[in-house]
N, C-alpha and C. Protein backbone atom coordinates (compact mmCIF):
# COMPACT_ATOMS: atom_id res chain seq x y z
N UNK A 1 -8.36 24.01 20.27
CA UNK A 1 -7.76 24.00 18.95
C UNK A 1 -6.46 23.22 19.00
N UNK A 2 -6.25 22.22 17.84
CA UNK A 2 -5.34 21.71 17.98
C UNK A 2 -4.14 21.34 16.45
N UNK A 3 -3.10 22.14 16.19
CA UNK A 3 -2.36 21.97 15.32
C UNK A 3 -1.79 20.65 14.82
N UNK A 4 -1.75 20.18 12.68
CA UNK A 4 -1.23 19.13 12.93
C UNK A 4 0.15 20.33 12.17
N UNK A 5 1.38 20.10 12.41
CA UNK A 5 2.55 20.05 11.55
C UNK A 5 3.34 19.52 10.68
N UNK A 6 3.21 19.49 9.78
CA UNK A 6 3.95 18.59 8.73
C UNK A 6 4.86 19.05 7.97
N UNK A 7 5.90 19.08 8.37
CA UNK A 7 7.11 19.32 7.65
C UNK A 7 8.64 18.05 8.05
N UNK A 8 9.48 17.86 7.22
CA UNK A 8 10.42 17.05 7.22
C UNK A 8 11.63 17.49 7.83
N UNK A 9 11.68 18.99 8.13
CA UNK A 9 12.79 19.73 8.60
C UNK A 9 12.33 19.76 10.07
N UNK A 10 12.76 19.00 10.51
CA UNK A 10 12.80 19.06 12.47
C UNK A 10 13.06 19.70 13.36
N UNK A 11 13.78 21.19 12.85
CA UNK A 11 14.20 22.25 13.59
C UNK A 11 12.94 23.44 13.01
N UNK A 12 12.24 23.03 11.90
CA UNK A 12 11.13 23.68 11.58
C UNK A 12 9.96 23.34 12.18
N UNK A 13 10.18 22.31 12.37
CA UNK A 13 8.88 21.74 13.39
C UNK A 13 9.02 22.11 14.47
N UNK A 14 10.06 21.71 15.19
CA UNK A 14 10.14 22.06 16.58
C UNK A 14 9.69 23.79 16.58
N UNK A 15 10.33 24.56 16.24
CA UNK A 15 10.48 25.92 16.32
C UNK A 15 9.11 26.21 16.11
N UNK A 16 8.46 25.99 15.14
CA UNK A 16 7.30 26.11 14.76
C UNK A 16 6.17 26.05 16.13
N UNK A 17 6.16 24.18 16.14
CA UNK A 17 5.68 24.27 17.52
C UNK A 17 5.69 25.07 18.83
N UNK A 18 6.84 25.50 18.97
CA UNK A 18 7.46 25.99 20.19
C UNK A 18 6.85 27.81 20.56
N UNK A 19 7.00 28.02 18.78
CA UNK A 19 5.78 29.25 18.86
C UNK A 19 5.04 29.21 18.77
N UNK A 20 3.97 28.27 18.83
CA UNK A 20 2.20 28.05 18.87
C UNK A 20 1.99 27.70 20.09
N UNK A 21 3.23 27.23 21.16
CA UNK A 21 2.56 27.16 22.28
C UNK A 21 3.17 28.09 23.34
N UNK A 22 4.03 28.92 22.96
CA UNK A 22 4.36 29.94 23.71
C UNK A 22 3.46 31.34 23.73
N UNK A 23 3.93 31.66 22.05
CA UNK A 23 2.43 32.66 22.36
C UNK A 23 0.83 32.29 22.39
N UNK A 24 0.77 31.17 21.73
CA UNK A 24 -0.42 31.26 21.78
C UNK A 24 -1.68 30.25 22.63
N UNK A 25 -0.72 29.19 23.17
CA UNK A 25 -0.99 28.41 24.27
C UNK A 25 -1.77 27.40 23.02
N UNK A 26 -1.28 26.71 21.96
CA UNK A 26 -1.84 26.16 21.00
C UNK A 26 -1.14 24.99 21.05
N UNK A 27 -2.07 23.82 21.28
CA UNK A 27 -0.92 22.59 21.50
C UNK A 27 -0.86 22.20 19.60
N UNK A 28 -0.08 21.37 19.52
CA UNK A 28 0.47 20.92 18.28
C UNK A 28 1.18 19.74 17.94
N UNK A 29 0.93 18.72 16.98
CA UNK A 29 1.64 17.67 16.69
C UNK A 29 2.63 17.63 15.32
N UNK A 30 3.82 17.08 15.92
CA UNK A 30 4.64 17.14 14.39
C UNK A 30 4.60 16.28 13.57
N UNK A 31 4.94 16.26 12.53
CA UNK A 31 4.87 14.55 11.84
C UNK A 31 6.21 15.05 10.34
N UNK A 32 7.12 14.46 10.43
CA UNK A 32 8.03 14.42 9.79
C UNK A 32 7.84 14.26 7.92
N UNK A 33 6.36 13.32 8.03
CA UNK A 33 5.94 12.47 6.60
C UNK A 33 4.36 13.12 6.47
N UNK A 34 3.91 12.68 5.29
CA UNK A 34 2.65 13.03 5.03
C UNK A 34 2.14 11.37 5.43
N UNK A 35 2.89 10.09 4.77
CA UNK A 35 2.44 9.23 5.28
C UNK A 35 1.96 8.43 6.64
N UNK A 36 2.64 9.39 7.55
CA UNK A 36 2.55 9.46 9.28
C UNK A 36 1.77 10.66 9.39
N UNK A 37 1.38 11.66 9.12
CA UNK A 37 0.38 12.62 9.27
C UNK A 37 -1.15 11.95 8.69
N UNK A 38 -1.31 11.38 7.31
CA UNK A 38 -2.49 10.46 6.90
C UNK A 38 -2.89 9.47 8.24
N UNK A 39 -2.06 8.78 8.63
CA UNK A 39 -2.10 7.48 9.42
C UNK A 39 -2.83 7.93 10.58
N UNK A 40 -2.59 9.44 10.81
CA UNK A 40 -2.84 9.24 12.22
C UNK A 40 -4.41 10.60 13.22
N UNK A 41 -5.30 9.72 11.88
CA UNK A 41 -6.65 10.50 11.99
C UNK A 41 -6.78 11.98 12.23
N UNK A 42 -6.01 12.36 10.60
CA UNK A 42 -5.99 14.06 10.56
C UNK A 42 -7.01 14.45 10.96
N UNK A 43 -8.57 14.17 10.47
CA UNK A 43 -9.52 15.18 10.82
C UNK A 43 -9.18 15.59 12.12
N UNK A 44 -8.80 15.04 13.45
CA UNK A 44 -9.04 15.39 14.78
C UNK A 44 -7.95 16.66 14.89
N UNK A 45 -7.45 17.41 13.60
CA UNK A 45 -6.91 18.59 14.01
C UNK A 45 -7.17 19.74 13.41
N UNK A 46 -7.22 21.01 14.28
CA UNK A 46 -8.36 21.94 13.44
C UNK A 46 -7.74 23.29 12.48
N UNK A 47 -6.00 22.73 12.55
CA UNK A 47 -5.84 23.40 10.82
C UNK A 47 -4.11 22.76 10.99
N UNK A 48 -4.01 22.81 9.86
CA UNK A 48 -2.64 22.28 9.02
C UNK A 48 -1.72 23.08 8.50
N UNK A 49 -0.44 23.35 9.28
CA UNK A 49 0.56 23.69 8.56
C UNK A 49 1.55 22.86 7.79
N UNK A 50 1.74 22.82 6.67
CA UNK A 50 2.79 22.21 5.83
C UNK A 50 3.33 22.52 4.51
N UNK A 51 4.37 22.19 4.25
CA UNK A 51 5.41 22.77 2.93
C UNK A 51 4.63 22.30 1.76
N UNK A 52 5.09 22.84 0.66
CA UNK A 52 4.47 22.76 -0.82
C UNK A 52 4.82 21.14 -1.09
N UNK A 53 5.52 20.46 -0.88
CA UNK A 53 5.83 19.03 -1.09
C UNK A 53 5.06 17.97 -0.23
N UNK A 54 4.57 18.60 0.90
CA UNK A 54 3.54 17.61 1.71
C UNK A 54 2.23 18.39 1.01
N UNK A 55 1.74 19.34 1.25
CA UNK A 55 0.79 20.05 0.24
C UNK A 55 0.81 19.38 -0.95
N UNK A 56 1.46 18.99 -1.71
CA UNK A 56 1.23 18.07 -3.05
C UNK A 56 1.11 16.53 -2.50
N UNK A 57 2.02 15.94 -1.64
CA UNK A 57 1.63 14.49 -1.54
C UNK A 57 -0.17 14.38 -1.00
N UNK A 58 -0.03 15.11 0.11
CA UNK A 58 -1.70 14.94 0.73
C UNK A 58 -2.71 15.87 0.23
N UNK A 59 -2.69 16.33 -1.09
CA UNK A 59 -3.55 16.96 -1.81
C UNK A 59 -4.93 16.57 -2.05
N UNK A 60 -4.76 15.54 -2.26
CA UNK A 60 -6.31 14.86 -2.41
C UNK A 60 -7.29 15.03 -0.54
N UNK A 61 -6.56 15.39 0.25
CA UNK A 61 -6.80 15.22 1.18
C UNK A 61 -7.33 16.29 1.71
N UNK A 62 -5.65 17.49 1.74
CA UNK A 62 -5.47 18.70 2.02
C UNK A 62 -6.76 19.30 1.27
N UNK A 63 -6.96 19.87 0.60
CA UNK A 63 -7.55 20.49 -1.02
C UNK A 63 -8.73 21.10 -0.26
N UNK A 64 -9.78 19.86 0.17
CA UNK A 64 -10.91 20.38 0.50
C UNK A 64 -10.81 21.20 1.75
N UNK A 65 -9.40 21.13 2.38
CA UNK A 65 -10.04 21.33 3.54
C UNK A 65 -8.93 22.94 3.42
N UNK A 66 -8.25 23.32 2.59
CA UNK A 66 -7.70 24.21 2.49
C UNK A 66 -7.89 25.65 2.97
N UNK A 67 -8.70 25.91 3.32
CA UNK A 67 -9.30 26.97 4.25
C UNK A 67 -8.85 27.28 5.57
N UNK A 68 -7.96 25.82 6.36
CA UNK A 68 -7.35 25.55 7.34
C UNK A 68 -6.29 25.05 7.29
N UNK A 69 -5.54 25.09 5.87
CA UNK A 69 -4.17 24.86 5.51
C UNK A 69 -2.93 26.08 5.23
N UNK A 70 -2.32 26.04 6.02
CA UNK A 70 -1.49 27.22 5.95
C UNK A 70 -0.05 26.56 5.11
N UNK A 71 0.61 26.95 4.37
CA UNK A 71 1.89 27.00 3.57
C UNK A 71 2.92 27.56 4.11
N UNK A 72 3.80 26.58 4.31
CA UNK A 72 5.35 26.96 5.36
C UNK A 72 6.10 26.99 4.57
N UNK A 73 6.58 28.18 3.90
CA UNK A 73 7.63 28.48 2.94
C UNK A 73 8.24 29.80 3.07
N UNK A 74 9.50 29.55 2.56
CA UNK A 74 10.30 30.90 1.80
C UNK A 74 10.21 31.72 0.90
N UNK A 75 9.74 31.49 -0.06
CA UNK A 75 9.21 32.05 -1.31
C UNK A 75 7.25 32.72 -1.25
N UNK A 76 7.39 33.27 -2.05
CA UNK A 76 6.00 33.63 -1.84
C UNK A 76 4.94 32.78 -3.19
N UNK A 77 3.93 32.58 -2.80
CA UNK A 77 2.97 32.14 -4.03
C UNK A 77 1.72 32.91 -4.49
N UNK A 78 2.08 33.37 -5.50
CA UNK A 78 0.65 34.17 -5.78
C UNK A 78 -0.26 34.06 -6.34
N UNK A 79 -0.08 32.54 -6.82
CA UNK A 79 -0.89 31.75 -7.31
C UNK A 79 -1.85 30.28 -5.99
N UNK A 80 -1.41 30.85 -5.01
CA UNK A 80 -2.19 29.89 -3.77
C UNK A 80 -3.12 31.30 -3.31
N UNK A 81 -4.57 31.05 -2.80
CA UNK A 81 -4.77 32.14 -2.43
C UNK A 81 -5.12 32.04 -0.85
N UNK A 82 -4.70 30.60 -0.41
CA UNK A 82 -4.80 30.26 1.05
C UNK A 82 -3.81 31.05 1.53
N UNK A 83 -3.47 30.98 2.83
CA UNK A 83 -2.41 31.42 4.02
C UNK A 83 -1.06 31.03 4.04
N UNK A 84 0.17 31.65 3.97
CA UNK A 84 1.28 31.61 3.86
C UNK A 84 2.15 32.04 4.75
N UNK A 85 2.61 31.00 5.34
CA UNK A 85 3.61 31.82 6.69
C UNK A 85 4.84 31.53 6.59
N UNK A 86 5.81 33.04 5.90
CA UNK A 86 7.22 32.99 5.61
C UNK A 86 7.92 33.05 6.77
N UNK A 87 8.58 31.61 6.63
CA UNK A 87 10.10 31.86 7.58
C UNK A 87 11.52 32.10 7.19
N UNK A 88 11.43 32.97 6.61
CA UNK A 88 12.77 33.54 6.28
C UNK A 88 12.39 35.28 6.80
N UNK A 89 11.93 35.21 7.51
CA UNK A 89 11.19 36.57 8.72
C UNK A 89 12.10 36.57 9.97
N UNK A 90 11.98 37.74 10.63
CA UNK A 90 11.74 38.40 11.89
C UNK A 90 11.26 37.33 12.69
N UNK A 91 11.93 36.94 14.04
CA UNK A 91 10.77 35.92 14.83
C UNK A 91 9.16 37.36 15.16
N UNK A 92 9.04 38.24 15.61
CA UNK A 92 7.88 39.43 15.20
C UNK A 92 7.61 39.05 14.10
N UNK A 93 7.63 39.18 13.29
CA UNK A 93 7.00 38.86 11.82
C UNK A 93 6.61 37.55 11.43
N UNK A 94 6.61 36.41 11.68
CA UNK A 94 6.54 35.48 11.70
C UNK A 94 5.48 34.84 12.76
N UNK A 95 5.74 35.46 14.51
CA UNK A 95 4.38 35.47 15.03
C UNK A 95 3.12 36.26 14.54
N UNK A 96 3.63 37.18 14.25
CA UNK A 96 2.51 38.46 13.49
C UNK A 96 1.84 37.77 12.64
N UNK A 97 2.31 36.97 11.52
CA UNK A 97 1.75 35.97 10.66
C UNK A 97 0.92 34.64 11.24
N UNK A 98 1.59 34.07 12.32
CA UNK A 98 0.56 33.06 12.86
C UNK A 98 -0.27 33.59 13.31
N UNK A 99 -0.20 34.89 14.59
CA UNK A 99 -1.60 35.39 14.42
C UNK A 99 -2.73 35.34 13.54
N UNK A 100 -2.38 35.78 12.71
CA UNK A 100 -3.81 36.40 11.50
C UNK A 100 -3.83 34.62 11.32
N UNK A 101 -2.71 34.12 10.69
CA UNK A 101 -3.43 32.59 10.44
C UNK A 101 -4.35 31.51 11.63
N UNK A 102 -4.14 31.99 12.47
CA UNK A 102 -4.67 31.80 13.68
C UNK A 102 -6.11 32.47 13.70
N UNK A 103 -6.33 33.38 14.00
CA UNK A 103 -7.75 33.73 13.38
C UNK A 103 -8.83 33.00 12.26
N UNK A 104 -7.61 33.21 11.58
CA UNK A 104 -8.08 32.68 9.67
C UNK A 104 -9.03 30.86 10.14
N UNK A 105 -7.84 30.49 10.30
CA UNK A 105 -8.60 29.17 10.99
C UNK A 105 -9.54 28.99 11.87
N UNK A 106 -9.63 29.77 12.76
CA UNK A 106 -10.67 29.90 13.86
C UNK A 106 -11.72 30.03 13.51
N UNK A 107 -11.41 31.20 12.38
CA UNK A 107 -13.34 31.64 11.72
C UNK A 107 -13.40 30.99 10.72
N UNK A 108 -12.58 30.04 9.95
CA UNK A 108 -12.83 28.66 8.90
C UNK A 108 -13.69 27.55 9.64
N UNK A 109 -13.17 27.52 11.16
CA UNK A 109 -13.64 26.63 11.74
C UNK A 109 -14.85 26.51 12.05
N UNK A 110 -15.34 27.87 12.59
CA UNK A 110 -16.36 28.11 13.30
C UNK A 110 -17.50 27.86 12.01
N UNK A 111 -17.05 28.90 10.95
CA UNK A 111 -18.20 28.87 9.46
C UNK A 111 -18.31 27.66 9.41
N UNK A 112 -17.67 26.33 9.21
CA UNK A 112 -18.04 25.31 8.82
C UNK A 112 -18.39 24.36 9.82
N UNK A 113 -18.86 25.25 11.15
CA UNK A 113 -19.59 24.36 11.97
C UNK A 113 -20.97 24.58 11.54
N UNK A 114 -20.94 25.92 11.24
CA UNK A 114 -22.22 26.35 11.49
C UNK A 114 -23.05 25.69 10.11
N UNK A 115 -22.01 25.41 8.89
CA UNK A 115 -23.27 24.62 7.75
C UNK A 115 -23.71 23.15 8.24
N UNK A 116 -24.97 23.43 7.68
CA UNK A 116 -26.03 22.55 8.10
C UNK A 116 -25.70 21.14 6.86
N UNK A 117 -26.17 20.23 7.67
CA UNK A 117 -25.80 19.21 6.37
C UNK A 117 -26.60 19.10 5.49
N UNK A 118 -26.06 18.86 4.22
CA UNK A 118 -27.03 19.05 2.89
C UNK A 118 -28.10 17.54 3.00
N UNK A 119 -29.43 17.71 2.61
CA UNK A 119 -30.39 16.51 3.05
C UNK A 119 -29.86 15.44 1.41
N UNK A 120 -30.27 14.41 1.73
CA UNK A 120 -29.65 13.86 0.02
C UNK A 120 -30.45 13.86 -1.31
N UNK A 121 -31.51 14.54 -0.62
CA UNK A 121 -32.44 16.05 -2.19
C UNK A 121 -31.46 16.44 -2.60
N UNK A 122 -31.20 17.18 -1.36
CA UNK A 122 -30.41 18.86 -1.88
C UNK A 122 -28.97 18.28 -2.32
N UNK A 123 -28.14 17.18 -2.07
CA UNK A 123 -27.03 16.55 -2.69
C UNK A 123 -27.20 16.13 -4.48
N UNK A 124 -28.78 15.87 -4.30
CA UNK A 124 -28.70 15.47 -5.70
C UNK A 124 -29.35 16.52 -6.36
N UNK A 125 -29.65 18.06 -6.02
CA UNK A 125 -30.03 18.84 -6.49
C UNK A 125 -28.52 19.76 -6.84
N UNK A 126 -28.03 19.40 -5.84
CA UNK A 126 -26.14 20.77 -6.32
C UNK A 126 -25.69 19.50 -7.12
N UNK A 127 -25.47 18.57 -7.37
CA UNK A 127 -25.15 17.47 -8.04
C UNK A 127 -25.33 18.17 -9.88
N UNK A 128 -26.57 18.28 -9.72
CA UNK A 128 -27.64 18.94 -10.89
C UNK A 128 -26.93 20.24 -11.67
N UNK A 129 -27.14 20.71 -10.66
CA UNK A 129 -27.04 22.26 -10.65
C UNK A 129 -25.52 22.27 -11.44
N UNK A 130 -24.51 21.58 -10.64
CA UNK A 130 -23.33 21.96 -10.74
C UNK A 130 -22.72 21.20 -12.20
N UNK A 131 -23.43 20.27 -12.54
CA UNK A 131 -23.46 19.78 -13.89
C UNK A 131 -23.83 20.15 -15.01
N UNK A 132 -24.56 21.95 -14.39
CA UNK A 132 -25.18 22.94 -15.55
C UNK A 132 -26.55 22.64 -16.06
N UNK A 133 -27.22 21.65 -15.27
CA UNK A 133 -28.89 22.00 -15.62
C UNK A 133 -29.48 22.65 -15.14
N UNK A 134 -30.57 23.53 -15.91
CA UNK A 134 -31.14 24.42 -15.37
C UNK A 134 -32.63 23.59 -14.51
N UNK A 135 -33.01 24.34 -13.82
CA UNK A 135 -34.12 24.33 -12.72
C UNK A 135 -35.05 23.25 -13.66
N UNK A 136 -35.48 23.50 -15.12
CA UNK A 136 -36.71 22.62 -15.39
C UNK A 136 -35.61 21.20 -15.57
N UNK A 137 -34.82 20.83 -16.31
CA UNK A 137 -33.86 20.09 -16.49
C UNK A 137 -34.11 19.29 -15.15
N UNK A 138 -33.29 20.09 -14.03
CA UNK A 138 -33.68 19.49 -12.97
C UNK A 138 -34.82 18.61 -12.86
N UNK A 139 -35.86 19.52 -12.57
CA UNK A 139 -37.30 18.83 -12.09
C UNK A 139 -37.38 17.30 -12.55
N UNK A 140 -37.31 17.16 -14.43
CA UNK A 140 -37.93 16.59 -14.89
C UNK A 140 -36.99 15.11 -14.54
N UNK A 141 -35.58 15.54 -14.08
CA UNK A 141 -34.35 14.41 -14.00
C UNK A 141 -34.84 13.75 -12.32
N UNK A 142 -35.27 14.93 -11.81
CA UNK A 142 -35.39 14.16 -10.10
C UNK A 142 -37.10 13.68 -10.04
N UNK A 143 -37.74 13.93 -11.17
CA UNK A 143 -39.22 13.39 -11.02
C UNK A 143 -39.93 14.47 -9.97
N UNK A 144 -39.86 15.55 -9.75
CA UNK A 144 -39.61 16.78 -8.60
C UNK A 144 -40.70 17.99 -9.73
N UNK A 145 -40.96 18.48 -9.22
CA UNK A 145 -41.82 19.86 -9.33
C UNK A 145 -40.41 21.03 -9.68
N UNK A 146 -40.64 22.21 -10.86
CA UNK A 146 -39.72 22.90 -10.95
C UNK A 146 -40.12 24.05 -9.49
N UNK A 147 -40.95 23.95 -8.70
CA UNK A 147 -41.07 25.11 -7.61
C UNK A 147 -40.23 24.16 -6.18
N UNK A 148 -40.38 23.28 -6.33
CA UNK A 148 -39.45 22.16 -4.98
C UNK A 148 -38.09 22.29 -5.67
N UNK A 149 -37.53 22.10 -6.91
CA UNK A 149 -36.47 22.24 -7.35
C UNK A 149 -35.92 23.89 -6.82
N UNK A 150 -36.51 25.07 -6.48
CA UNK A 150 -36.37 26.14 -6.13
C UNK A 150 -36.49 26.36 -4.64
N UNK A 151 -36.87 25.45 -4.13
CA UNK A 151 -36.88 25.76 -2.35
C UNK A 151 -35.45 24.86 -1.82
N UNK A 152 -35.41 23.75 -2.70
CA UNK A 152 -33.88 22.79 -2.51
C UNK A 152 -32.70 23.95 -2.85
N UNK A 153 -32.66 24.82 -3.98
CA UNK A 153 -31.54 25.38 -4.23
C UNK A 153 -32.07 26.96 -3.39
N UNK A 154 -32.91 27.01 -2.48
CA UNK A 154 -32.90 28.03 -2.06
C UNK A 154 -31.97 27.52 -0.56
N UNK A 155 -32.03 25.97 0.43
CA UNK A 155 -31.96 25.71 1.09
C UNK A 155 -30.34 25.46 1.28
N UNK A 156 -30.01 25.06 -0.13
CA UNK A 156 -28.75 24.90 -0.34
C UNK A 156 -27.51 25.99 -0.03
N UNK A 157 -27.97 27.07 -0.94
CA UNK A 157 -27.01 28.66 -0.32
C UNK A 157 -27.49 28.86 0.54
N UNK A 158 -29.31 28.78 1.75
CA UNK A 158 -28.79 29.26 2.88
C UNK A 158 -27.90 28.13 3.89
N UNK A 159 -27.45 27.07 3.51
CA UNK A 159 -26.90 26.24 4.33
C UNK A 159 -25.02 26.63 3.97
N UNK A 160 -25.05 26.88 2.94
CA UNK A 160 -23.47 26.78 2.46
C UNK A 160 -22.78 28.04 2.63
N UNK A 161 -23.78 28.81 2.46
CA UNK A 161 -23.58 30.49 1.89
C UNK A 161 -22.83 30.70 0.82
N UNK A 162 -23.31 29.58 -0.76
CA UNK A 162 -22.79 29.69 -1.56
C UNK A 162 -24.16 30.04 -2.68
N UNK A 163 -23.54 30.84 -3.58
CA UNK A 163 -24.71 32.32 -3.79
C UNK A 163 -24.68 31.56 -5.57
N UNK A 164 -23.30 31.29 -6.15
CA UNK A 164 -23.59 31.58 -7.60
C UNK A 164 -23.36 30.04 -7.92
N UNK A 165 -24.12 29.84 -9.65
CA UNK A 165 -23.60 28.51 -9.50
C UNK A 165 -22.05 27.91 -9.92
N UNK A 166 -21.06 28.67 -10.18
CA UNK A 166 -20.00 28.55 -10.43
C UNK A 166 -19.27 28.05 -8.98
N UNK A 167 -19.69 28.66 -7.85
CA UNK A 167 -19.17 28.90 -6.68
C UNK A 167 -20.05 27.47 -6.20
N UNK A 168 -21.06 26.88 -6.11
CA UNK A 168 -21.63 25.38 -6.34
C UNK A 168 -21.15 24.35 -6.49
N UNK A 169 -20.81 24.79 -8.14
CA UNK A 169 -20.12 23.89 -8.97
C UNK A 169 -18.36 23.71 -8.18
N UNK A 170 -18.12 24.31 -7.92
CA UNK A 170 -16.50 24.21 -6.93
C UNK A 170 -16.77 23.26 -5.74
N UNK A 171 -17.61 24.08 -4.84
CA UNK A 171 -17.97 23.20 -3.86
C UNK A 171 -18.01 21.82 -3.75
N UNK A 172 -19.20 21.04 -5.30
CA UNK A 172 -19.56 20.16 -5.95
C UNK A 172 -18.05 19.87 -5.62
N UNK A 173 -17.12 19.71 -6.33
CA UNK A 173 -15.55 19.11 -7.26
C UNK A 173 -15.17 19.30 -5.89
N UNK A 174 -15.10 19.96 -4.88
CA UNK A 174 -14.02 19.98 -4.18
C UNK A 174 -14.42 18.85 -2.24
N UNK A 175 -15.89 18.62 -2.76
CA UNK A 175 -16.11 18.09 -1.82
C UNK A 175 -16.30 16.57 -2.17
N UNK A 176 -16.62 16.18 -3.62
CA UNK A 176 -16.12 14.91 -4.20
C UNK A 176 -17.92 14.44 -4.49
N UNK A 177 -18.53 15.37 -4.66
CA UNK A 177 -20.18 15.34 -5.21
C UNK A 177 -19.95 14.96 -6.93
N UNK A 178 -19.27 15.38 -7.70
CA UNK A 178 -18.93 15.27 -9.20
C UNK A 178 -17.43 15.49 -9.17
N UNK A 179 -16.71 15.10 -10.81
CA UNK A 179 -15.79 14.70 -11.06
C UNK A 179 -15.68 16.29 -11.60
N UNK A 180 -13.69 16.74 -11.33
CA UNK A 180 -13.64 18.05 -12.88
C UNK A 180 -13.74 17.30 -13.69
N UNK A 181 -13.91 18.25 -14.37
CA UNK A 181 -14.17 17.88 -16.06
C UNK A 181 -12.88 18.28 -16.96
């Protein structure tokens, strides 16, 4: 596992770092900018801490992958429902918090090894779906049988473990399958 850091405060970084690899033997990279964190082939790190101002510049980025984005702030948000690790804490309280976020990521990580990739049916069947046509709609748009239209969206939640189509339709928008509306 490997941390990226992104924050502009350098005694936050450092410190930061310094406790991911003390307790937790977690190596970690800092990056001062979001434009030097972009540059320098984020995917290869397997979760992201950074402030609400890099969180907004690399949003388009961050967003999807938010499940492995943790929020380095003072204030609380109760309107984010990702992971939040306050440093205006206890150094105890503050590891106590990377813990659990530490976990949090681990089993973000692991779940999204385990989905299977969608075949490009089933892309243009949640495509469908998430655009609010129903099953015959479907059929008749993919030239498809309405009972194959039902084994694609059966294949789909068992690959995603996404159950409703609202929860689809997110997926859809957040993985860049369709536009919000």
């Amino acid at each position: 596992m490997t941390i990226a850091i992104v924050l502009p405060d350098t005694l936050a970084s450092v410190g930061l770092q310094h406790l991911l690899q003390t307790y937790f033997d977690i190596p970690s990279q800092c990056f001062a900018s979001c434009e030097s964190f972009l540059a320098s082939q984020p995917e290869q790190y397997d979760g992201y801490f950074v402030n609400t101002d890099a969180f907004v510049a690399a949003m388009e980025w961050l967003l999807p992958r938010r499940q492995r984005v943790v929020l380095v702030t003072n204030h609380s948000f109760k309107q984010w429902s990702g992971m939040v690790l306050g440093i205006s804490q206890s150094v105890e309280d503050v590891v106590e918090q990377l813990s659990e976020c530490i976990r949090t990521i681990k089993r973000n990580n692991n779940m999204s090894e385990m989905q299977e990739e969608l075949s490009l049916r089933e892309v243009e069947v949640l495509r469908c779906v998430a655009n609010g046509m129903i099953n015959k709609e479907i059929a008749d748009c993919l030239h498809i049988s309405v009972n194959t239209v039902l084994s694609h969206r059966k294949n789909i939640v068992a690959k995603l473990g996404i159950k409703t189509v609202s929860g689809l339709s997110l997926y859809a928008v957040m993985n860049g399958l369709i536009e919000a509306k």
